[in-house]
C-alpha atoms as a PDB file:
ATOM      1  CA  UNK A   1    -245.274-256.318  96.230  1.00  0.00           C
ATOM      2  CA  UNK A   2    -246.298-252.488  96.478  1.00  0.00           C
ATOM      3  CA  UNK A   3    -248.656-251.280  98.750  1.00  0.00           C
ATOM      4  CA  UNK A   4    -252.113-251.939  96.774  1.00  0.00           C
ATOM      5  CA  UNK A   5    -253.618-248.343  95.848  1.00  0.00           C
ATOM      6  CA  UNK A   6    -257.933-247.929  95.864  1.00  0.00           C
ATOM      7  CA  UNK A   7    -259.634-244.608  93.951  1.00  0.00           C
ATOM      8  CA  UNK A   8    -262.969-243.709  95.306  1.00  0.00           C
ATOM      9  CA  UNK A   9    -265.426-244.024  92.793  1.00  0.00           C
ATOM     10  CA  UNK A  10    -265.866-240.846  90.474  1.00  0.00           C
ATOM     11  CA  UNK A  11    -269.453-239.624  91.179  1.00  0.00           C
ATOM     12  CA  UNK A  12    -271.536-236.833  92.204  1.00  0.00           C
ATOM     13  CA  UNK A  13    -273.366-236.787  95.603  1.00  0.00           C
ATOM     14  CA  UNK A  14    -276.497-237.461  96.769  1.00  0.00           C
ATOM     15  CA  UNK A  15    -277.764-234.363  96.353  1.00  0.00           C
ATOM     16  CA  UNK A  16    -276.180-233.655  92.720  1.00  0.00           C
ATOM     17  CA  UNK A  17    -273.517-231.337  94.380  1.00  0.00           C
ATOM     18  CA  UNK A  18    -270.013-231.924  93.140  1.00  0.00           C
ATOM     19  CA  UNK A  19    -267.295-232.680  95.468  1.00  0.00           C
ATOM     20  CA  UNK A  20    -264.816-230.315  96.717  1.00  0.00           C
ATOM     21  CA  UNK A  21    -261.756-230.422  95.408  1.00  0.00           C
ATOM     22  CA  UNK A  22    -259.841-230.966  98.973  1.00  0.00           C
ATOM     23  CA  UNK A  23    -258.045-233.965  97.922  1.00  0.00           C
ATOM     24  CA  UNK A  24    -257.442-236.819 100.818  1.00  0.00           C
ATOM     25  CA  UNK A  25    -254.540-239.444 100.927  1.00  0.00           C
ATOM     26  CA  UNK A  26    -254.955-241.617 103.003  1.00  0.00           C
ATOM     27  CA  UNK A  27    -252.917-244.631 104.162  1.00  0.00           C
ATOM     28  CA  UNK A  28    -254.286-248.028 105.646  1.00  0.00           C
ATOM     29  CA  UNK A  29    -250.958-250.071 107.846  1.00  0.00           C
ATOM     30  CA  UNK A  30    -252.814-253.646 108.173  1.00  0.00           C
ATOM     31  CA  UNK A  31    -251.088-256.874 109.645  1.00  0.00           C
ATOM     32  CA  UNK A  32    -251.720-259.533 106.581  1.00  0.00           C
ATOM     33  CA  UNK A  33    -254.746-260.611 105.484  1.00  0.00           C
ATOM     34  CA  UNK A  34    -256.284-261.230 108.985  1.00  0.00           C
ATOM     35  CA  UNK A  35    -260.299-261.246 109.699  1.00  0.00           C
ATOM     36  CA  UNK A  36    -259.708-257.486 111.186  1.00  0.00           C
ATOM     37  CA  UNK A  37    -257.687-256.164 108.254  1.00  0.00           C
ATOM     38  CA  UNK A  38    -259.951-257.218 105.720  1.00  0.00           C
ATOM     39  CA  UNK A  39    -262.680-255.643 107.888  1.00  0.00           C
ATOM     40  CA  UNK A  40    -261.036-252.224 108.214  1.00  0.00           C
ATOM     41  CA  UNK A  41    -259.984-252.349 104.102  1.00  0.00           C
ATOM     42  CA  UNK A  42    -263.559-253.396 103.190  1.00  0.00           C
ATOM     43  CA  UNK A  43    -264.931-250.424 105.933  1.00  0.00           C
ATOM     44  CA  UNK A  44    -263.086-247.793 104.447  1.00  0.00           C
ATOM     45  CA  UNK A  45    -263.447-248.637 100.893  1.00  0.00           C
ATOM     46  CA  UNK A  46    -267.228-248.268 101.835  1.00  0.00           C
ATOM     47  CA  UNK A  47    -266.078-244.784 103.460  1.00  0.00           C
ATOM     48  CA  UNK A  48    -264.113-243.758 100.908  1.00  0.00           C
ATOM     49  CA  UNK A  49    -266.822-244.250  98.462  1.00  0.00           C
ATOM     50  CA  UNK A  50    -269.746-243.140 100.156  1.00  0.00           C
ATOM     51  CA  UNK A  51    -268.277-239.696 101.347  1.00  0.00           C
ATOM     52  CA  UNK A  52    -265.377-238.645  99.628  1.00  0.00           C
ATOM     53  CA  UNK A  53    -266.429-239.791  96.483  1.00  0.00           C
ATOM     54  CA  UNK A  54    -263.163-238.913  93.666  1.00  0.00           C
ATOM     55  CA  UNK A  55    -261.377-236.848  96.009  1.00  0.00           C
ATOM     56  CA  UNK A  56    -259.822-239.736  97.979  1.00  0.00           C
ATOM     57  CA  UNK A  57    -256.270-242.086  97.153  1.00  0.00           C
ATOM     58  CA  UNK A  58    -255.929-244.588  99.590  1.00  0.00           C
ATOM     59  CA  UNK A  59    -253.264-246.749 100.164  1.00  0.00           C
ATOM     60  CA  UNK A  60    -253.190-249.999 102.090  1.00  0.00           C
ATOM     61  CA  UNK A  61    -249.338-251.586 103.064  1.00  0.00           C
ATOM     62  CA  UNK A  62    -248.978-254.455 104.437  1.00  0.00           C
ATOM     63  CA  UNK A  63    -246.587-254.253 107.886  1.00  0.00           C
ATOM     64  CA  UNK A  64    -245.975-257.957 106.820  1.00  0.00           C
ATOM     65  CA  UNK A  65    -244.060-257.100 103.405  1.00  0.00           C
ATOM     66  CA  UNK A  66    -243.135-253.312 104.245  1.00  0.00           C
ATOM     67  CA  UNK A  67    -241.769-252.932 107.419  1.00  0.00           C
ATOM     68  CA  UNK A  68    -239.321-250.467 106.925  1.00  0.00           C
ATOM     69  CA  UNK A  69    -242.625-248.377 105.652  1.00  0.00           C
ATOM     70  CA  UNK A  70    -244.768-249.429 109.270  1.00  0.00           C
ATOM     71  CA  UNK A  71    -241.583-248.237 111.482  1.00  0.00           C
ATOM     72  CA  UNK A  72    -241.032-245.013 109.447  1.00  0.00           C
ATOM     73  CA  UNK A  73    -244.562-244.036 110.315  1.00  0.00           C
ATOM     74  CA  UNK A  74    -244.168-245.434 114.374  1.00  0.00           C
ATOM     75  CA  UNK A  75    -247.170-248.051 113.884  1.00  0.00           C
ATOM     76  CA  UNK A  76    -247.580-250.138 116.887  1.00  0.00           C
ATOM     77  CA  UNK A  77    -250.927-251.592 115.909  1.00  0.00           C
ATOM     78  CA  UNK A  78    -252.715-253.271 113.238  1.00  0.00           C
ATOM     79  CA  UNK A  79    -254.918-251.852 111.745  1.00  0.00           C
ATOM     80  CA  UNK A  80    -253.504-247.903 111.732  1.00  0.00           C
ATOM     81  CA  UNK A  81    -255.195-245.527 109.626  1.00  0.00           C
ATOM     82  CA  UNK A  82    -253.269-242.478 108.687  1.00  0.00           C
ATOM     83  CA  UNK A  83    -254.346-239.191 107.381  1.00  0.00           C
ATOM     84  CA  UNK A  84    -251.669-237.496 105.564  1.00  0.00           C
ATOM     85  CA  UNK A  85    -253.721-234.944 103.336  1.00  0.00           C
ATOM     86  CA  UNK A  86    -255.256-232.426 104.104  1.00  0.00           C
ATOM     87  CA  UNK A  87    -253.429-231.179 106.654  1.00  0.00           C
ATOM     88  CA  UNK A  88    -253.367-232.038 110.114  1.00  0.00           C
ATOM     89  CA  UNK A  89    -252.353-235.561 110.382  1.00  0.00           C
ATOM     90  CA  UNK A  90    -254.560-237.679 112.033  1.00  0.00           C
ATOM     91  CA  UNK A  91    -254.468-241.044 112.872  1.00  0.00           C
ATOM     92  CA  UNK A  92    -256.873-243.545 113.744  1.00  0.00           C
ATOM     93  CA  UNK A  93    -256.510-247.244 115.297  1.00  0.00           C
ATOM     94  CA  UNK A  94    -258.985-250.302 114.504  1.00  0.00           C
ATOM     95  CA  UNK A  95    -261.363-251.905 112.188  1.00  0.00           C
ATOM     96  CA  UNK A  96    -262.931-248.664 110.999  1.00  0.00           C
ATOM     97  CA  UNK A  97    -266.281-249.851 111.409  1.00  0.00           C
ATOM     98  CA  UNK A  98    -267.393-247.223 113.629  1.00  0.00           C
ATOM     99  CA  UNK A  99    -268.306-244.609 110.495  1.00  0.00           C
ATOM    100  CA  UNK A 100    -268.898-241.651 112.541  1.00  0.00           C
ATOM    101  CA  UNK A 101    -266.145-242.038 114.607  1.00  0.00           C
ATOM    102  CA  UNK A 102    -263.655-242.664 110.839  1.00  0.00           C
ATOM    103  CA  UNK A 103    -265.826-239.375 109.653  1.00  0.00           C
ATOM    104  CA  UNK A 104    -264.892-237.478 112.926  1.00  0.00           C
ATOM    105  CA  UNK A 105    -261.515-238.369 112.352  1.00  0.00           C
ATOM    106  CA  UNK A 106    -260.877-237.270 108.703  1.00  0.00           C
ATOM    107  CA  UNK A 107    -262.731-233.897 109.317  1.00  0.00           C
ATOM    108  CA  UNK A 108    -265.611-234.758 107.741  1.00  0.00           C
ATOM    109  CA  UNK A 109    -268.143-234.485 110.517  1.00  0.00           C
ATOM    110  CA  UNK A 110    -267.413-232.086 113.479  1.00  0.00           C
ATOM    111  CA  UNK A 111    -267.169-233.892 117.010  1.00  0.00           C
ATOM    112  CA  UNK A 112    -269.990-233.669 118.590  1.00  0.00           C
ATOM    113  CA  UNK A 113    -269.519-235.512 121.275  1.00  0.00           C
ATOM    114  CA  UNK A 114    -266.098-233.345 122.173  1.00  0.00           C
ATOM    115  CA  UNK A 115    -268.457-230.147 122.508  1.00  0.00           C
ATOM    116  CA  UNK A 116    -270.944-231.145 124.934  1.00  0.00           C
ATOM    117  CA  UNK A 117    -268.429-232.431 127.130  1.00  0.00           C
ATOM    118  CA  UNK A 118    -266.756-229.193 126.930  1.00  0.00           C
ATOM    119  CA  UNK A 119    -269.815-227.279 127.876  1.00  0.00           C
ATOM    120  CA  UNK A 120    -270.395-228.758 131.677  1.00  0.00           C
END
């Protein structure tokens, strides 16, 4: 089976802007069909949707059925996001429920949080 592929939702935003055309791939390592996996799939189809609107491909591989895929890319847990467009590579570990902290992590938001504890 190959790794099941998920297009955002062509649409305009909120505010009738288009989208950017900064395209994002991402790529979802889940273990199975487990409670969490399902979580983080359902999470960042949500994401995906709501704030990248067409400009996202994401892919979602089982570790289960592609392993050789899961050790290529050094996962060593279940559920792994990984950002591999735009540039840098990020990755980012869990159910993806926390939205702010997925946003934070695919450059969408800055990190807030990072600049006040740089300022004490």
């Amino acid at each position: 089976m190959q790794p099941q592929r998920h297009r955002s939702a062509s649409k305009k935003r909120p505010d009738g802007t288009a989208p950017s055309a900064q395209r994002y791939l991402l790529r979802l390592y889940v273990a199975g069909l487990s409670t969490r996996s399902s979580t983080a799939i359902r999470n960042l189809r949500r994401i995906c949707d709501e704030h990248l609107h067409d400009r996202c491909t994401l892919e979602v591989i089982d570790i289960y059925e592609h392993p050789t895929l899961a050790r290529g890319e050094q996962i060593i847990a279940a559920p792994t996001l990984i950002k591999q467009l735009p540039a840098p590579l990020r990755r980012l570990i869990g159910d993806m429920a926390d939205t702010e902290r997925v946003l934070v992590g695919l450059d969408l938001r800055p990190d807030t949080k990072r600049g006040s504890d740089d300022d004490r």
